[in-house]
N, C-alpha and C. Protein backbone atom coordinates (compact mmCIF):
# COMPACT_ATOMS: atom_id res chain seq x y z
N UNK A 1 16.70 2.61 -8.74
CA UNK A 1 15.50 3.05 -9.42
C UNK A 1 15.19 4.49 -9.03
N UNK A 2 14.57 5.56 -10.15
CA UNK A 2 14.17 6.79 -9.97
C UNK A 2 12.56 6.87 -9.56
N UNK A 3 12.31 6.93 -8.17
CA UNK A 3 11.13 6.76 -7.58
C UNK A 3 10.26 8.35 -7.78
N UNK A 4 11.08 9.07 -8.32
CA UNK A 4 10.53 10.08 -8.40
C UNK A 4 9.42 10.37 -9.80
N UNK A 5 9.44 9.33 -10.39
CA UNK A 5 8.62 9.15 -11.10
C UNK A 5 7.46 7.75 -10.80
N UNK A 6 6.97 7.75 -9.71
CA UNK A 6 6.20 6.65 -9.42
C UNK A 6 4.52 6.78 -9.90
N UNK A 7 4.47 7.87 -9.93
CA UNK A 7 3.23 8.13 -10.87
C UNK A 7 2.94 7.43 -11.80
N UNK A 8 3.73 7.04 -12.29
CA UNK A 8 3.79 6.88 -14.21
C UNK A 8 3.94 6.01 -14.21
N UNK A 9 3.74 4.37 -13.43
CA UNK A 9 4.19 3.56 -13.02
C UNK A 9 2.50 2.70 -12.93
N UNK A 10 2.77 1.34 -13.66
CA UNK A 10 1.13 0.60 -13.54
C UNK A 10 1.10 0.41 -12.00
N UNK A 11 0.06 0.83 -11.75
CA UNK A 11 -0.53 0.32 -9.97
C UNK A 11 -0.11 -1.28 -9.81
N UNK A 12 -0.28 -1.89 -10.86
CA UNK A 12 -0.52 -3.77 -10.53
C UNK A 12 1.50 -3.95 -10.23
N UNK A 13 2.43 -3.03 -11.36
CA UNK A 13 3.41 -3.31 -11.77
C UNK A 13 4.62 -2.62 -10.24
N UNK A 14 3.98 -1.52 -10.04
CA UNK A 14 4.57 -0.61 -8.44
C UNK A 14 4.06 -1.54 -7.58
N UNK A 15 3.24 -2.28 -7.26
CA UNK A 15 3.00 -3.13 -6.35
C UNK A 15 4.07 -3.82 -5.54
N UNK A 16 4.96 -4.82 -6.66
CA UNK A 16 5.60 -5.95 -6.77
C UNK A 16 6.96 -5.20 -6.32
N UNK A 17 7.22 -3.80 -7.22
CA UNK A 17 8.13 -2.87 -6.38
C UNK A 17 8.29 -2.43 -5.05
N UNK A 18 7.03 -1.64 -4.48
CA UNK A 18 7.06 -1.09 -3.40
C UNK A 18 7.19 -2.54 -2.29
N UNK A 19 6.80 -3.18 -2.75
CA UNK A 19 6.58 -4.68 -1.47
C UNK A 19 7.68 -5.11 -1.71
N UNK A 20 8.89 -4.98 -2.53
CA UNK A 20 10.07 -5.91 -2.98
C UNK A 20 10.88 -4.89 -1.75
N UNK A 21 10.57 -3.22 -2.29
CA UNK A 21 11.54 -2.32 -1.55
C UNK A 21 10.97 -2.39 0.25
N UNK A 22 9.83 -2.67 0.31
CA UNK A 22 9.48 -2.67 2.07
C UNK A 22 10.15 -3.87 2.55
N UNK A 23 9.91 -4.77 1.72
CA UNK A 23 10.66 -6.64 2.72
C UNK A 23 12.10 -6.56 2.70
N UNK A 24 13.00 -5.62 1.30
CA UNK A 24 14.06 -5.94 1.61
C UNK A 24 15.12 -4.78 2.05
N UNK A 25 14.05 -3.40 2.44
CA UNK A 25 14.90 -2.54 2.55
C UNK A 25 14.72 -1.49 3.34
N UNK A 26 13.72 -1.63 3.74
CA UNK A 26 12.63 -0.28 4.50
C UNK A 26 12.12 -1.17 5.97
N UNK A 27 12.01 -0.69 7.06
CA UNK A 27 11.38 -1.09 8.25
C UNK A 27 9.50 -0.87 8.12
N UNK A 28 9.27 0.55 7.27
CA UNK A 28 8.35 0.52 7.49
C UNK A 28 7.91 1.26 6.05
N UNK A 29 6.76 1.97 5.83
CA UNK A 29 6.16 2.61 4.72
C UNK A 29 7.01 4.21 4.79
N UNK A 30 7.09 4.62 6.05
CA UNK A 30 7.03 6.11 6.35
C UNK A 30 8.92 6.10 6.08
N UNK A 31 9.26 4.91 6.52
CA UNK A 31 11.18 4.93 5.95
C UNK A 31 11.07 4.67 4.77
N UNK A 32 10.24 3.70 4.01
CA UNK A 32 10.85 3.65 2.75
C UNK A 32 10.42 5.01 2.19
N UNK A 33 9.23 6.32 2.43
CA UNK A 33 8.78 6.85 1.77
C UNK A 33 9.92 8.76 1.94
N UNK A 34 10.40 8.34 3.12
CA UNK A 34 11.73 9.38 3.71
C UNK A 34 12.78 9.19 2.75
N UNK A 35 12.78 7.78 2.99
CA UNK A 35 14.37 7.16 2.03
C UNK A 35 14.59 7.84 0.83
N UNK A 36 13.16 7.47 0.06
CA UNK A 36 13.11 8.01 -1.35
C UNK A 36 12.36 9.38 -1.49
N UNK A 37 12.23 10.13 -0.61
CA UNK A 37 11.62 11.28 -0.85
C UNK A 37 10.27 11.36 -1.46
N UNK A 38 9.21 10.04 -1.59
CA UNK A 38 8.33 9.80 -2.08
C UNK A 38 7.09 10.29 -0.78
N UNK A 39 5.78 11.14 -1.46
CA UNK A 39 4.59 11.66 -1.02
C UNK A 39 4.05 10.35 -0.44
N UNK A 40 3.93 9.82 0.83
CA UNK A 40 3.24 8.67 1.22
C UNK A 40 1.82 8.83 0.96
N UNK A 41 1.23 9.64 0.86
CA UNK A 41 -0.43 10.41 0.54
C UNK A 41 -0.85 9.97 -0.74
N UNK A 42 0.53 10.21 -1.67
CA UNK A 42 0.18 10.39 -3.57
C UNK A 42 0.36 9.01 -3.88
N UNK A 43 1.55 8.02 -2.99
CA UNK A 43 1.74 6.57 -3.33
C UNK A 43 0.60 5.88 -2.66
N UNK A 44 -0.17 5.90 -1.58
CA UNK A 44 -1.13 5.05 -0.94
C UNK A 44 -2.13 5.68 -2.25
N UNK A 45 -2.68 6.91 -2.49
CA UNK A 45 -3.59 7.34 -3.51
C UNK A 45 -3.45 6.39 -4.85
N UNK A 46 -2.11 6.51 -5.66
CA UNK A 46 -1.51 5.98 -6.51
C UNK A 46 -2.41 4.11 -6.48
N UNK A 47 -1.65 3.53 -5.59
CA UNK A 47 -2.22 2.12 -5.42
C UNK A 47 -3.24 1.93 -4.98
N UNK A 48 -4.50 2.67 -4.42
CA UNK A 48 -5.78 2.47 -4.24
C UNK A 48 -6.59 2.26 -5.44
N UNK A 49 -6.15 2.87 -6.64
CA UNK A 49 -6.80 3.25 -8.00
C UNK A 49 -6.85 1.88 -8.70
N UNK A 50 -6.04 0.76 -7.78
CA UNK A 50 -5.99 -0.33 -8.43
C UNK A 50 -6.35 -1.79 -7.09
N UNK A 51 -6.98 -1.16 -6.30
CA UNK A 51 -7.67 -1.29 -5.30
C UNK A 51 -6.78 -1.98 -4.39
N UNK A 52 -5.42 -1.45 -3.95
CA UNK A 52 -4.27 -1.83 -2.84
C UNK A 52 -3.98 -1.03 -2.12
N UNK A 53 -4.09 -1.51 -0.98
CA UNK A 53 -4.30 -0.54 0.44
C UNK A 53 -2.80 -1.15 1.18
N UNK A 54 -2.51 -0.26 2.41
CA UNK A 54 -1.00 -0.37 2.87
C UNK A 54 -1.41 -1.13 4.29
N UNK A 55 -0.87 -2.17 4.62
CA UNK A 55 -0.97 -3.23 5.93
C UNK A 55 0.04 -3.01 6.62
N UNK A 56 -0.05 -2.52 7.77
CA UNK A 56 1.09 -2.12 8.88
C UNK A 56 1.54 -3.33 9.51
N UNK A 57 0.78 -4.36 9.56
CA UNK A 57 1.08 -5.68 10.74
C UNK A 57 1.94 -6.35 9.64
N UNK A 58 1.47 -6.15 8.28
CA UNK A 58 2.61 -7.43 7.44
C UNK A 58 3.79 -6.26 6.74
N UNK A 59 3.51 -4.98 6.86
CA UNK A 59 4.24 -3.95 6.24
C UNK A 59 4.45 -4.22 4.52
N UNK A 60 3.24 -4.38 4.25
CA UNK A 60 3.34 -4.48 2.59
C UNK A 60 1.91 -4.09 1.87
N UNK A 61 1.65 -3.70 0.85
CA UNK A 61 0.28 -3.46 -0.10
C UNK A 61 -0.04 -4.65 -0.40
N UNK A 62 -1.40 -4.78 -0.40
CA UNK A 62 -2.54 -5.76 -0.78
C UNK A 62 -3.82 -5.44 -1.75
């Protein structure tokens, strides 16, 4: 997938993504967000707008 377009992407629909790519591929937010060269600032911003915040103890959005 081209993450470089995550903007453009429904908040409800990147959800199911970003939590698919943290459980099966990333240790944490800050690797998956290195991995893909993705703004951790603009993606936590991005999913707040749809009121999902980032959980460090379960390492996934809620």
């Amino acid at each position: 997938m081209d993450w470089s377009q995550f903007q453009r992407i429904d908040p409800h629909l990147l959800l199911g993504l970003i939590n698919t790519e943290l459980r099966n591929h990333a240790n944490s937010l800050q690797d998956l967000c290195r991995t893909h060269d993705i703004d951790q600032a603009e993606l936590c911003a991005h999913l707040a707008t749809a009121s999902y915040h980032f959980y460090a103890e379960q390492n996934q959005f809620r």
